[in-house]
N, C-alpha and C. Protein backbone atom coordinates (compact mmCIF):
# COMPACT_ATOMS: atom_id res chain seq x y z
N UNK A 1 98.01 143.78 54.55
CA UNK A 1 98.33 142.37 54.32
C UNK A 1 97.63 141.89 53.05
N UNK A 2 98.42 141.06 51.71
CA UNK A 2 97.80 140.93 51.02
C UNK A 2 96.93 139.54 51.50
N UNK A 3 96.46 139.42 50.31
CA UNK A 3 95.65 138.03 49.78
C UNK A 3 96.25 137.31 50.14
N UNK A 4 97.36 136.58 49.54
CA UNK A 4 98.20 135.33 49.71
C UNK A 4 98.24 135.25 51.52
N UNK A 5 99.49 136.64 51.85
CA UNK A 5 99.14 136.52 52.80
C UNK A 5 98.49 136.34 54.12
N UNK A 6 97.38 136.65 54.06
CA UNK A 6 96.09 136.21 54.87
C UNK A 6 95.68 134.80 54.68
N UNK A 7 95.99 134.35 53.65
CA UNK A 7 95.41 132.81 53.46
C UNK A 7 96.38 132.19 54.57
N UNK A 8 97.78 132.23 53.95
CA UNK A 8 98.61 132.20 54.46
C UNK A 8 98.86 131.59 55.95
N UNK A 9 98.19 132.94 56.63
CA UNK A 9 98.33 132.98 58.01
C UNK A 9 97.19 131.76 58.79
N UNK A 10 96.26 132.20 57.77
CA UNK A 10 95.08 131.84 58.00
C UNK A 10 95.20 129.71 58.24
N UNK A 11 95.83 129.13 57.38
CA UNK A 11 96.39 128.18 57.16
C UNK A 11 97.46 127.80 57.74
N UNK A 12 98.14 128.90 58.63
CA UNK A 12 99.09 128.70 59.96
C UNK A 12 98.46 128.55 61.04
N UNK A 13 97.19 129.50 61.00
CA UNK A 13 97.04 128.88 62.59
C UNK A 13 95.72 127.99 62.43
N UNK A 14 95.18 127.25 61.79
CA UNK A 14 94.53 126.29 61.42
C UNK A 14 95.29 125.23 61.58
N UNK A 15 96.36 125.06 61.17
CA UNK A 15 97.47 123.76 60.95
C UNK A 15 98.14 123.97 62.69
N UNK A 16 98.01 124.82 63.25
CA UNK A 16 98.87 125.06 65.06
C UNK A 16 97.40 124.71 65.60
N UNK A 17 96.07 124.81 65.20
CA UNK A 17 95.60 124.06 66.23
C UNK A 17 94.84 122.93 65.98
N UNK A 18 95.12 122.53 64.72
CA UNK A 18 94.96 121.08 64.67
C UNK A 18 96.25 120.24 65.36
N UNK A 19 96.99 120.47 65.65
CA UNK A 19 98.35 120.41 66.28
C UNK A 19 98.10 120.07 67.91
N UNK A 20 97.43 121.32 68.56
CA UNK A 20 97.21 121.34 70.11
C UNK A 20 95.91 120.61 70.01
N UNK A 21 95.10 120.13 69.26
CA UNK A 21 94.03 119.47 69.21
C UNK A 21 94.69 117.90 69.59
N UNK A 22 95.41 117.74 68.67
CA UNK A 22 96.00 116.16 68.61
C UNK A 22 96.91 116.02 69.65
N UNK A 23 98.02 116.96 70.04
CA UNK A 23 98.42 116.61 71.50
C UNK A 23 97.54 116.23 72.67
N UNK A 24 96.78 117.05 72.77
CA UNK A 24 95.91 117.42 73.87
C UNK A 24 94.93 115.79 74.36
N UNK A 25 94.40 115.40 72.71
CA UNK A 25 93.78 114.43 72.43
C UNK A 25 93.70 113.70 72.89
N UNK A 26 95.38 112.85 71.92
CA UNK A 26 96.76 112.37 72.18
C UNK A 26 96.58 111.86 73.73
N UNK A 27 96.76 113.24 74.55
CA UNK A 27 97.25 112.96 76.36
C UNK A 27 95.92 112.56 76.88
N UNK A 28 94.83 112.43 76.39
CA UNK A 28 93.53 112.55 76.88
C UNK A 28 93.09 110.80 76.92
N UNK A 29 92.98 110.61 75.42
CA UNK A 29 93.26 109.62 75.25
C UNK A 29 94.08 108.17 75.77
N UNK A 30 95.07 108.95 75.78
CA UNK A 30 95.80 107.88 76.51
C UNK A 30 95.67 107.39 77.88
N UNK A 31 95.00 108.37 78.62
CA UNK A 31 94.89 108.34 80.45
C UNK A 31 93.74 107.70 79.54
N UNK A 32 92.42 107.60 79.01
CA UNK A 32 91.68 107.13 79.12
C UNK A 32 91.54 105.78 78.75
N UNK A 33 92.33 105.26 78.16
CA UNK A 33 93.10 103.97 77.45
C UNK A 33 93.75 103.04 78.62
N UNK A 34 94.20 103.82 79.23
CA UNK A 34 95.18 102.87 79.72
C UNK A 34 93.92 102.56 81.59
N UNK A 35 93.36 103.33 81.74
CA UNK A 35 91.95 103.61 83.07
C UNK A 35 91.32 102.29 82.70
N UNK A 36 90.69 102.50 81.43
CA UNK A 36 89.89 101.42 80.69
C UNK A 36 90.81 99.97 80.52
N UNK A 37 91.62 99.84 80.27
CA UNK A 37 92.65 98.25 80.34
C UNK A 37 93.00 98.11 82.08
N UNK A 38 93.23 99.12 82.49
CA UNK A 38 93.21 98.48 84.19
C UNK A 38 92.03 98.32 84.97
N UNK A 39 91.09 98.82 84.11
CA UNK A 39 89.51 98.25 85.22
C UNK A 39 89.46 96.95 84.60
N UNK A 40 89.79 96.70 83.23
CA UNK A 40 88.77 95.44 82.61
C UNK A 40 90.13 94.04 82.51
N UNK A 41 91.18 94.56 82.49
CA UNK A 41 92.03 93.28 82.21
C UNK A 41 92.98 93.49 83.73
N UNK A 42 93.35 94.50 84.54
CA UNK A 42 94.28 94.28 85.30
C UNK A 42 93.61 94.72 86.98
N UNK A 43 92.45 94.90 87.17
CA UNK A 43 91.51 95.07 88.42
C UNK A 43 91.47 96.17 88.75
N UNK A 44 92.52 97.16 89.04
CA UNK A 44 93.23 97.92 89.24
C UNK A 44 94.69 97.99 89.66
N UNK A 45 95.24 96.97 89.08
CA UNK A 45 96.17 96.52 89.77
C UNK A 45 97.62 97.77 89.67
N UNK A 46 96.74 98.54 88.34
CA UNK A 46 97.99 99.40 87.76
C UNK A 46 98.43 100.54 88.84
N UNK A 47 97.56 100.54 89.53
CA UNK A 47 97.58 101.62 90.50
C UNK A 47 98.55 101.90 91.89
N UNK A 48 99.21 100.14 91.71
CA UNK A 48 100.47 100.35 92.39
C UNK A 48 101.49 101.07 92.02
N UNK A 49 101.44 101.09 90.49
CA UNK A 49 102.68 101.95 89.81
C UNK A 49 102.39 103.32 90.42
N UNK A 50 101.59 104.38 91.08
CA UNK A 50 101.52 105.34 91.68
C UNK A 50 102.73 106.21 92.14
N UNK A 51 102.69 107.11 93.05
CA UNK A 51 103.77 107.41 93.84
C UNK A 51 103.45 107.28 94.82
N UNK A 52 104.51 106.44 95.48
CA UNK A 52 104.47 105.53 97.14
C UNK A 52 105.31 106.63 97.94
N UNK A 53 104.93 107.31 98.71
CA UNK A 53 105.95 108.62 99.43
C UNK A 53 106.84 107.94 99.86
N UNK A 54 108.37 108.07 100.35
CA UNK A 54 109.27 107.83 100.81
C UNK A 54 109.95 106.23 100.74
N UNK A 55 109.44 106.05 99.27
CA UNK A 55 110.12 104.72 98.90
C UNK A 55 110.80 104.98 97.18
N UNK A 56 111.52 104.16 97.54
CA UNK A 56 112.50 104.45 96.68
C UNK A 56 111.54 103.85 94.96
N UNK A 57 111.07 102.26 94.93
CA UNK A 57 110.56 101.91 93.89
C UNK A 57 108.96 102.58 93.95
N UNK A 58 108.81 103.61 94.70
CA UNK A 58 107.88 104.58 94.66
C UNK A 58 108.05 105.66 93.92
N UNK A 59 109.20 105.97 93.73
CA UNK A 59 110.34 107.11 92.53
C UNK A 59 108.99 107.02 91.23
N UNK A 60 108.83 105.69 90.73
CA UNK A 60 108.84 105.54 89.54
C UNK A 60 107.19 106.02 88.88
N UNK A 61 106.48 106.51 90.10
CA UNK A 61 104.99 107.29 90.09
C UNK A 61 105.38 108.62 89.40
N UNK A 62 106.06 109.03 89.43
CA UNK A 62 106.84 110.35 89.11
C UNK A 62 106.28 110.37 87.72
N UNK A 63 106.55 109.30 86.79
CA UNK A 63 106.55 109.07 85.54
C UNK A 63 104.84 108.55 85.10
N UNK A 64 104.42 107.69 85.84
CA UNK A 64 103.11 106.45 85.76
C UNK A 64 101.93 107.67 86.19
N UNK A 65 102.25 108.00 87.45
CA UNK A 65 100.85 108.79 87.92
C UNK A 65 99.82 109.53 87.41
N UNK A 66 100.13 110.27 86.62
CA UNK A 66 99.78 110.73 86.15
C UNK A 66 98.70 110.15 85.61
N UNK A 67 98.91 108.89 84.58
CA UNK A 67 98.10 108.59 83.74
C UNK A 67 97.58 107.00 84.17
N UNK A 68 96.97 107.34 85.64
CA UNK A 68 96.71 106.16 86.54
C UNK A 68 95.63 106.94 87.18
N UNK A 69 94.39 106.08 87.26
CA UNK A 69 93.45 106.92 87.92
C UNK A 69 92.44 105.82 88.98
N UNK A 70 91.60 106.08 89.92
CA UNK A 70 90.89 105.57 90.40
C UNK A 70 89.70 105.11 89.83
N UNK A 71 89.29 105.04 88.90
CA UNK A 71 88.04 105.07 88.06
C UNK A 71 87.53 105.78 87.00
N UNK A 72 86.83 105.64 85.91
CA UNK A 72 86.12 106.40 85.11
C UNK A 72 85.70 107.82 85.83
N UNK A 73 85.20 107.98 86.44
CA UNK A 73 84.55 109.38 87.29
C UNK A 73 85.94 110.19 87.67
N UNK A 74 87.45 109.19 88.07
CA UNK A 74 88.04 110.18 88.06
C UNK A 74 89.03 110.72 87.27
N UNK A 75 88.75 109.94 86.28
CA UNK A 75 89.26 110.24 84.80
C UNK A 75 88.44 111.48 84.17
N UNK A 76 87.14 110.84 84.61
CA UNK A 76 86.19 112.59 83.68
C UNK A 76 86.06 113.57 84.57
N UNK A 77 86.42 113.53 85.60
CA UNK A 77 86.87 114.67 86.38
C UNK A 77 88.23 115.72 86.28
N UNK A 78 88.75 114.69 85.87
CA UNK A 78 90.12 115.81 85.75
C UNK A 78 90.29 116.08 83.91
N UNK A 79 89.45 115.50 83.20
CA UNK A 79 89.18 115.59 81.72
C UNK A 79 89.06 117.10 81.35
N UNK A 80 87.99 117.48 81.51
CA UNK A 80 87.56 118.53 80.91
C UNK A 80 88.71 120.02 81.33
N UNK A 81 88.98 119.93 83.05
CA UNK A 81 90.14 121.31 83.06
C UNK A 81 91.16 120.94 82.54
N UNK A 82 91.42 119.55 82.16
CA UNK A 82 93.01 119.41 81.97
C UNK A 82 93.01 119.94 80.07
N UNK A 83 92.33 119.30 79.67
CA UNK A 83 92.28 120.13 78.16
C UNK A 83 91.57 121.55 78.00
N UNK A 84 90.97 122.13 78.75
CA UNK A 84 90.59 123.53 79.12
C UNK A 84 91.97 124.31 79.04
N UNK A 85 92.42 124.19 80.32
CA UNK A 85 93.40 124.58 80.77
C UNK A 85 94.64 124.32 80.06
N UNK A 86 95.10 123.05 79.78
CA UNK A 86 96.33 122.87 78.62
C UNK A 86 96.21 123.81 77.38
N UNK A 87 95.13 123.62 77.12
CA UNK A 87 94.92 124.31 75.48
C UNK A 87 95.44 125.94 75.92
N UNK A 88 94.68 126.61 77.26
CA UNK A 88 94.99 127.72 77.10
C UNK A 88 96.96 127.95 77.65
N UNK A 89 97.39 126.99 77.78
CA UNK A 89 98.79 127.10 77.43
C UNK A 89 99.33 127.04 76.85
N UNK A 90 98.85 126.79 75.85
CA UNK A 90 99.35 126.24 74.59
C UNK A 90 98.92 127.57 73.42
N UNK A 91 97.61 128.28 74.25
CA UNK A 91 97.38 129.39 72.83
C UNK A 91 98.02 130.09 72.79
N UNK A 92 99.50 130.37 73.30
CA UNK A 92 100.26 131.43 73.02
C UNK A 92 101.46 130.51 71.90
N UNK A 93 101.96 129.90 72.56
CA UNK A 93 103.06 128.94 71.94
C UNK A 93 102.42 127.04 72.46
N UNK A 94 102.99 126.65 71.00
CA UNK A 94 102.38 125.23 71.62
C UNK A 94 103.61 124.62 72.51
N UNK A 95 104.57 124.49 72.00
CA UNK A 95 105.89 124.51 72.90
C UNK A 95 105.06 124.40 74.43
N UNK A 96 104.94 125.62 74.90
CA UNK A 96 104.88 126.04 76.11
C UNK A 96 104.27 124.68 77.21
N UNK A 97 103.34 123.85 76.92
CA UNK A 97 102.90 123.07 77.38
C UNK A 97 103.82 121.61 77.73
N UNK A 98 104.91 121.11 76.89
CA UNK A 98 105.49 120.40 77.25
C UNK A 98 106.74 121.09 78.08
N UNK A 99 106.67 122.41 78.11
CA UNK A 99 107.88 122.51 79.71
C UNK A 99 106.78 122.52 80.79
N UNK A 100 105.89 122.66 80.59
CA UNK A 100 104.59 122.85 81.97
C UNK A 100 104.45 121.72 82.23
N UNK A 101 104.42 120.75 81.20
CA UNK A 101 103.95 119.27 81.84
C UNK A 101 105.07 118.85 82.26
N UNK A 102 106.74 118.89 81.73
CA UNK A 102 107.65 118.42 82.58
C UNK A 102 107.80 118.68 83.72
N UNK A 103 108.06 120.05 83.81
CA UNK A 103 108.48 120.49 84.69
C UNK A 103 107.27 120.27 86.07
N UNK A 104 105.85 120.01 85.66
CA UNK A 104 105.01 120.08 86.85
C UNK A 104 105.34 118.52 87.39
N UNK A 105 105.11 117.43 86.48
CA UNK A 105 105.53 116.57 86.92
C UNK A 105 106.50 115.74 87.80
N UNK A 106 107.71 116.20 87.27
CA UNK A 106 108.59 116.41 88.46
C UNK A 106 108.66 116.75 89.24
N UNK A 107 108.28 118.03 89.66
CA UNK A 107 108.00 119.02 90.79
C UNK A 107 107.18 118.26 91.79
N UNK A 108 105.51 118.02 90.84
CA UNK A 108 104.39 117.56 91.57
C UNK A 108 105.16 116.12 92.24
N UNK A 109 105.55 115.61 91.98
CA UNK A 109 105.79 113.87 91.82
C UNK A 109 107.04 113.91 92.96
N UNK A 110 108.00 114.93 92.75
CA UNK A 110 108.76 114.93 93.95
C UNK A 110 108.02 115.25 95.35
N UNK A 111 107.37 116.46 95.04
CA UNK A 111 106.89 117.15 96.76
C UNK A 111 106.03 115.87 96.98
N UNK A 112 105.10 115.48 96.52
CA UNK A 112 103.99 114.31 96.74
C UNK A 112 105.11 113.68 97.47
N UNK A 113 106.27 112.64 96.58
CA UNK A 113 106.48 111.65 96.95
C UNK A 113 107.81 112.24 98.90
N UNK A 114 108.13 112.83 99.02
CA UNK A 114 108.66 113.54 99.88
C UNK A 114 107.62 114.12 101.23
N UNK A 115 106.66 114.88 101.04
CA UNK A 115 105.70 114.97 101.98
C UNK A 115 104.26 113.77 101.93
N UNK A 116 104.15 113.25 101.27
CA UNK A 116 102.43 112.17 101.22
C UNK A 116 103.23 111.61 102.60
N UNK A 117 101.74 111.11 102.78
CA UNK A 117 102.13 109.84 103.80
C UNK A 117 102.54 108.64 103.34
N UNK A 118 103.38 108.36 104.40
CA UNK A 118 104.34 107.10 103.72
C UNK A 118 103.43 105.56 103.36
N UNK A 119 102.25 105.29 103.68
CA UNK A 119 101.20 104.74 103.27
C UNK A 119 100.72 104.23 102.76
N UNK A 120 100.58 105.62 101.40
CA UNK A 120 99.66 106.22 100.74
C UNK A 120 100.72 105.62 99.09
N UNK A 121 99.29 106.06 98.06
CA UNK A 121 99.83 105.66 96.90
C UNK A 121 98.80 107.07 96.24
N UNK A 122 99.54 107.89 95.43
CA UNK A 122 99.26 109.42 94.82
C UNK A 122 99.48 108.59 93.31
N UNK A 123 97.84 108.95 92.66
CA UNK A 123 97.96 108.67 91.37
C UNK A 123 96.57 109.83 90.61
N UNK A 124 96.68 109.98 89.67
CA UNK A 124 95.74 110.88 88.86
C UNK A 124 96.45 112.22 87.86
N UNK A 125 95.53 112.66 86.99
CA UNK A 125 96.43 113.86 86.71
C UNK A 125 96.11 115.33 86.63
N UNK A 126 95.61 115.25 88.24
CA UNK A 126 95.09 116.75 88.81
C UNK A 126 96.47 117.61 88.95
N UNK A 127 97.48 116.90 88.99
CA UNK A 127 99.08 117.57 89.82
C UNK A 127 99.08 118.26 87.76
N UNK A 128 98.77 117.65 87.28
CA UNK A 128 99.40 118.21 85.86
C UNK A 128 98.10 119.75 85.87
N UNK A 129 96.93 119.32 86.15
CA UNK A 129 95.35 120.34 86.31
C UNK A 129 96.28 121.35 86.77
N UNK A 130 96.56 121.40 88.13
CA UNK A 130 97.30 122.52 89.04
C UNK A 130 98.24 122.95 88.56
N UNK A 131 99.31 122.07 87.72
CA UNK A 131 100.40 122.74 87.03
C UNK A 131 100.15 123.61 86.17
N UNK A 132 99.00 123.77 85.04
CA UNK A 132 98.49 124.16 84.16
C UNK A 132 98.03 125.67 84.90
N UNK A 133 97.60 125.45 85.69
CA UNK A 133 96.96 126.85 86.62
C UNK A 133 97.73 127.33 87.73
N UNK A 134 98.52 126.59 87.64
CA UNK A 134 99.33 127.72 88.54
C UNK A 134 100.49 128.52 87.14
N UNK A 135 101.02 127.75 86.15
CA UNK A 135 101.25 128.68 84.68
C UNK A 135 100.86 129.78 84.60
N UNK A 136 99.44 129.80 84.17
CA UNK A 136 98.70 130.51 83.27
C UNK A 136 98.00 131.93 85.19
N UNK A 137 98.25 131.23 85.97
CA UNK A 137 97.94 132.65 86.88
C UNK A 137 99.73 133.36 87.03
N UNK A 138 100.30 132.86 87.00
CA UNK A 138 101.91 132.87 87.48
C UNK A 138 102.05 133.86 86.51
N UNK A 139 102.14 133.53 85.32
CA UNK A 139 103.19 134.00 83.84
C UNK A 139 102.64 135.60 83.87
N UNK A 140 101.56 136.09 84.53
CA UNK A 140 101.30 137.49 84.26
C UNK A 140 102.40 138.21 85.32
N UNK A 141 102.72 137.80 86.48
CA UNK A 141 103.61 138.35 87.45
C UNK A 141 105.02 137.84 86.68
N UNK A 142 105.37 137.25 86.24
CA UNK A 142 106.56 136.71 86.00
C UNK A 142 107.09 137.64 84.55
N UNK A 143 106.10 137.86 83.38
CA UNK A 143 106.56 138.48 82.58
C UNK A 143 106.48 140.00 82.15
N UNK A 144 105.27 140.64 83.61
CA UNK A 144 105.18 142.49 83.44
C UNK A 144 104.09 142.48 82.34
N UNK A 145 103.88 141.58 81.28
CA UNK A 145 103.50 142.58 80.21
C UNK A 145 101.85 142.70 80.64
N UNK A 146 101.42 143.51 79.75
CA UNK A 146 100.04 144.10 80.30
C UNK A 146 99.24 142.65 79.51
N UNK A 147 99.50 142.24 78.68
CA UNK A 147 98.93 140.94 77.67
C UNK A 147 98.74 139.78 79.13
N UNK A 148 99.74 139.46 79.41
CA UNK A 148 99.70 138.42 80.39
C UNK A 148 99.08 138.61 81.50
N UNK A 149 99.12 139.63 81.84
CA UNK A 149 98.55 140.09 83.12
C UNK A 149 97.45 140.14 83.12
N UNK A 150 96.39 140.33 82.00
CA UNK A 150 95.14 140.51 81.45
C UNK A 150 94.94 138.62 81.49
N UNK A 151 95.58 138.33 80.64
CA UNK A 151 95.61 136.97 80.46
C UNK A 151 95.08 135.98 82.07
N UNK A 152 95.82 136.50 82.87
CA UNK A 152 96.14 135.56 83.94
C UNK A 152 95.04 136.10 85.09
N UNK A 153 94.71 137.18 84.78
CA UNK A 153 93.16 137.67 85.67
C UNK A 153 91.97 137.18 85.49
N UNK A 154 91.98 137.05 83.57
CA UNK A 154 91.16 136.34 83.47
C UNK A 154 90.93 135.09 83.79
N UNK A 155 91.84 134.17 83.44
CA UNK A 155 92.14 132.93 83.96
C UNK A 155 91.57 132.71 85.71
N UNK A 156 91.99 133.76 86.51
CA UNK A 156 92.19 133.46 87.86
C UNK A 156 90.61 133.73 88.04
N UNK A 157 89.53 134.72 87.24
CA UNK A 157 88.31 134.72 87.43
C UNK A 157 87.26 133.62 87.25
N UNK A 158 88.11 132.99 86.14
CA UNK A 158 87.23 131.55 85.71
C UNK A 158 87.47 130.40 86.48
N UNK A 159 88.78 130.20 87.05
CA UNK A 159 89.38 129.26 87.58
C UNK A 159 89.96 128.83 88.80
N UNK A 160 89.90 130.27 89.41
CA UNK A 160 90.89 130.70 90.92
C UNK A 160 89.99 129.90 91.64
N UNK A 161 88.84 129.37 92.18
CA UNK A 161 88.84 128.53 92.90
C UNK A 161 88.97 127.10 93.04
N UNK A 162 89.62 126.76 92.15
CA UNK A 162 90.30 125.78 91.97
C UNK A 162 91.66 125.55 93.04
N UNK A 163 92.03 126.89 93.53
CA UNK A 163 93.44 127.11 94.19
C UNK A 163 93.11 126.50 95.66
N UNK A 164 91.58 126.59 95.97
CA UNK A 164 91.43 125.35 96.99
C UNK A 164 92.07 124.02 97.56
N UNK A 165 92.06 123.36 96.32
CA UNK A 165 92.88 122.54 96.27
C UNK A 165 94.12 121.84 96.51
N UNK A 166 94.49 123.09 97.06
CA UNK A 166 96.10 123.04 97.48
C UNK A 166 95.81 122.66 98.56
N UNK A 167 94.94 122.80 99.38
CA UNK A 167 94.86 122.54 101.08
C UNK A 167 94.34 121.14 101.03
N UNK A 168 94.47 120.48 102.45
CA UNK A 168 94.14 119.43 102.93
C UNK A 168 92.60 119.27 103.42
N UNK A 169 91.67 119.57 102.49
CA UNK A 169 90.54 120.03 103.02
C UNK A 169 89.33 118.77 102.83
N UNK A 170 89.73 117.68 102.23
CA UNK A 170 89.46 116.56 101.66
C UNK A 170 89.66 115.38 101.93
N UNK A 171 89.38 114.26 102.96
CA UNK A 171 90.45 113.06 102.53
C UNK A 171 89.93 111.95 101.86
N UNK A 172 91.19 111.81 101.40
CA UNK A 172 91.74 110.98 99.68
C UNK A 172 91.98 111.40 98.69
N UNK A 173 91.80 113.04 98.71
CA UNK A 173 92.08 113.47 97.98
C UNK A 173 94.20 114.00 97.84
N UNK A 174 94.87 113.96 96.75
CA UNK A 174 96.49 114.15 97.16
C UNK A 174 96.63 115.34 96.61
N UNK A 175 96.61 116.55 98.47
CA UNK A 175 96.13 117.97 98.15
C UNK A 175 97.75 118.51 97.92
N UNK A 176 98.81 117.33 98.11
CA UNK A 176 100.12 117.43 97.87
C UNK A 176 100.44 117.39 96.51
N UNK A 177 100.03 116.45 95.50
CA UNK A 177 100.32 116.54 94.12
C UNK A 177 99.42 118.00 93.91
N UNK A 178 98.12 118.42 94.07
CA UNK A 178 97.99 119.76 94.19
C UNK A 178 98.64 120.96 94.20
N UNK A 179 99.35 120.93 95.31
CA UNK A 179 99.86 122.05 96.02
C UNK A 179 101.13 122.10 95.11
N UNK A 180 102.16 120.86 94.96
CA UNK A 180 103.47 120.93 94.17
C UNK A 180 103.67 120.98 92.79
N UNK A 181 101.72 120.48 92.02
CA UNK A 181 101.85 121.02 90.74
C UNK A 181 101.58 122.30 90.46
N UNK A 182 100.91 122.98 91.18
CA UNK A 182 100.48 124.23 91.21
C UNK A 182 102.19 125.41 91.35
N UNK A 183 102.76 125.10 92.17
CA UNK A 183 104.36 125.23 92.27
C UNK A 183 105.33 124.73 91.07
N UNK A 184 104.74 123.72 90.53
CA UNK A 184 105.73 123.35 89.47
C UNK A 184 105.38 124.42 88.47
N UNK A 185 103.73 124.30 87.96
CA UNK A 185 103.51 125.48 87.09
C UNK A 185 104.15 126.54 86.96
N UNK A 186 104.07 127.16 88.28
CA UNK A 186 104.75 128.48 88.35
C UNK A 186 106.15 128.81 88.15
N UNK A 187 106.50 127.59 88.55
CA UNK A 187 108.22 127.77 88.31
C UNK A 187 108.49 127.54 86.59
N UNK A 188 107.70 126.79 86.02
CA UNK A 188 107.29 126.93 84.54
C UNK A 188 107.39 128.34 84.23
N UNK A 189 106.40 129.08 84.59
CA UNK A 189 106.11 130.21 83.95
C UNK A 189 107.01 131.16 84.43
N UNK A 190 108.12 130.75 85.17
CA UNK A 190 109.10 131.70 85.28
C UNK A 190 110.60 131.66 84.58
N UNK A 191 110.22 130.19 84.16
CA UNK A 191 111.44 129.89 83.43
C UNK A 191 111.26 130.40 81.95
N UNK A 192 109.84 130.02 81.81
CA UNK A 192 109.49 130.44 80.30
C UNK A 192 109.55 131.87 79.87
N UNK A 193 109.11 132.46 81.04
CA UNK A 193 109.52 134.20 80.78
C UNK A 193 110.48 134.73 81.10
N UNK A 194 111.60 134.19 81.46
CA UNK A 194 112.84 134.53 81.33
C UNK A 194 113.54 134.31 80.13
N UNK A 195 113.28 132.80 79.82
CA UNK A 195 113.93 132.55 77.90
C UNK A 195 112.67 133.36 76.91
N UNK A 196 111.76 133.87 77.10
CA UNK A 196 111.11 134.94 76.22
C UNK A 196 111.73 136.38 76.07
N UNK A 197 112.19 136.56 77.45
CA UNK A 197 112.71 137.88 77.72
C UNK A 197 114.54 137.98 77.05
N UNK A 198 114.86 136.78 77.02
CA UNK A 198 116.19 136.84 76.88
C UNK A 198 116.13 137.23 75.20
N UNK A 199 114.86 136.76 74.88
CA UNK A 199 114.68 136.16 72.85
C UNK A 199 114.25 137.46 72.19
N UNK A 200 113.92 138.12 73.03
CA UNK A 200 112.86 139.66 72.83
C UNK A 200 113.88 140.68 72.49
């Protein structure tokens, strides 16, 4: 590889992760923006926008929840894996992270709003945490290659007990946005390695 070229590259992936830096940020930011205007100007009032299980103007948590939280503590709680974990979805292709976040969302936001108790109001963005990790353990079974598979062991060594979470082992905690982002992930990482495999 010459000169040029190495700069080159070098200046490609400098410019891709100043990129997943500012998305990541971007999403970080914003849950923390909007936490901070509903403690100080709206009480918490935002937190009705949630997902309400088995109501219809409960649908619309699907979209809100995410970036609705119970407090500062549980904003910096789900902070640090959610950009941990995003980023490492993103270090293969940056792409990859906005089908993980759709697709978990939906997923998460349906099963929640379908099994939660009818009650209950599911808000935070642990269902996106779980989506992210159930991806990045998933995509090594889903795509064979020895890269991913390496990939996703490691992952599951740093992170696998996190998969706790899926159970009801907690209450107040919504081990349902859990359990269905963790499922959304995966169905991510099976969609994604099928349109890799088709491109290959």
């Amino acid at each position: 590889m010459s000169r040029i070229e190495k700069r080159d590259t070098k200046t490609s992936i400098v410019r891709e992760i100043k990129t997943q830096a500012t998305i990541l940020g971007g999403f970080v930011a914003l849950i923390w923006t909007v936490e901070i205007l509903d403690l100080l100007l709206f009480g918490g009032a935002l937190n009705a926008y949630g997902i309400r299980p088995h109501s219809i103007i409960g649908l619309r948590g699907i979209i809100f929840a995410p970036f609705l939280h119970g407090g500062l503590a549980h904003v910096a709680a789900n902070t640090i894996p959610f950009l941990t974990l995003g980023w490492l979805v993103m270090l293969r292709e940056t792409s990859d992270f906005f089908v993980v976040t759709a697709v978990t969302m939906l997923v998460s936001g349906l099963g929640t709003w379908l099994f939660g108790s009818p009650n209950s109001i599911h808000i935070g963005a642990s269902g996106l945490v779980f989506g992210c990790l159930g991806f990045l353990l998933l995509r090594g079974y889903f795509e064979r290659s020895v890269t991913a598979i390496l990939f996703s062991l490691i992952v599951g060594a740093f992170y696998g007990g996190l998969v706790w979470g899926v159970l009801p082992l907690q209450f107040g905690i919504s081990w349902q946005g859990h359990l269905f982002g963790f499922i959304g992930g995966g169905l991510a990482a099976r969609l994604l390695s099928r349109r890799k495999r088709s491109h290959s």
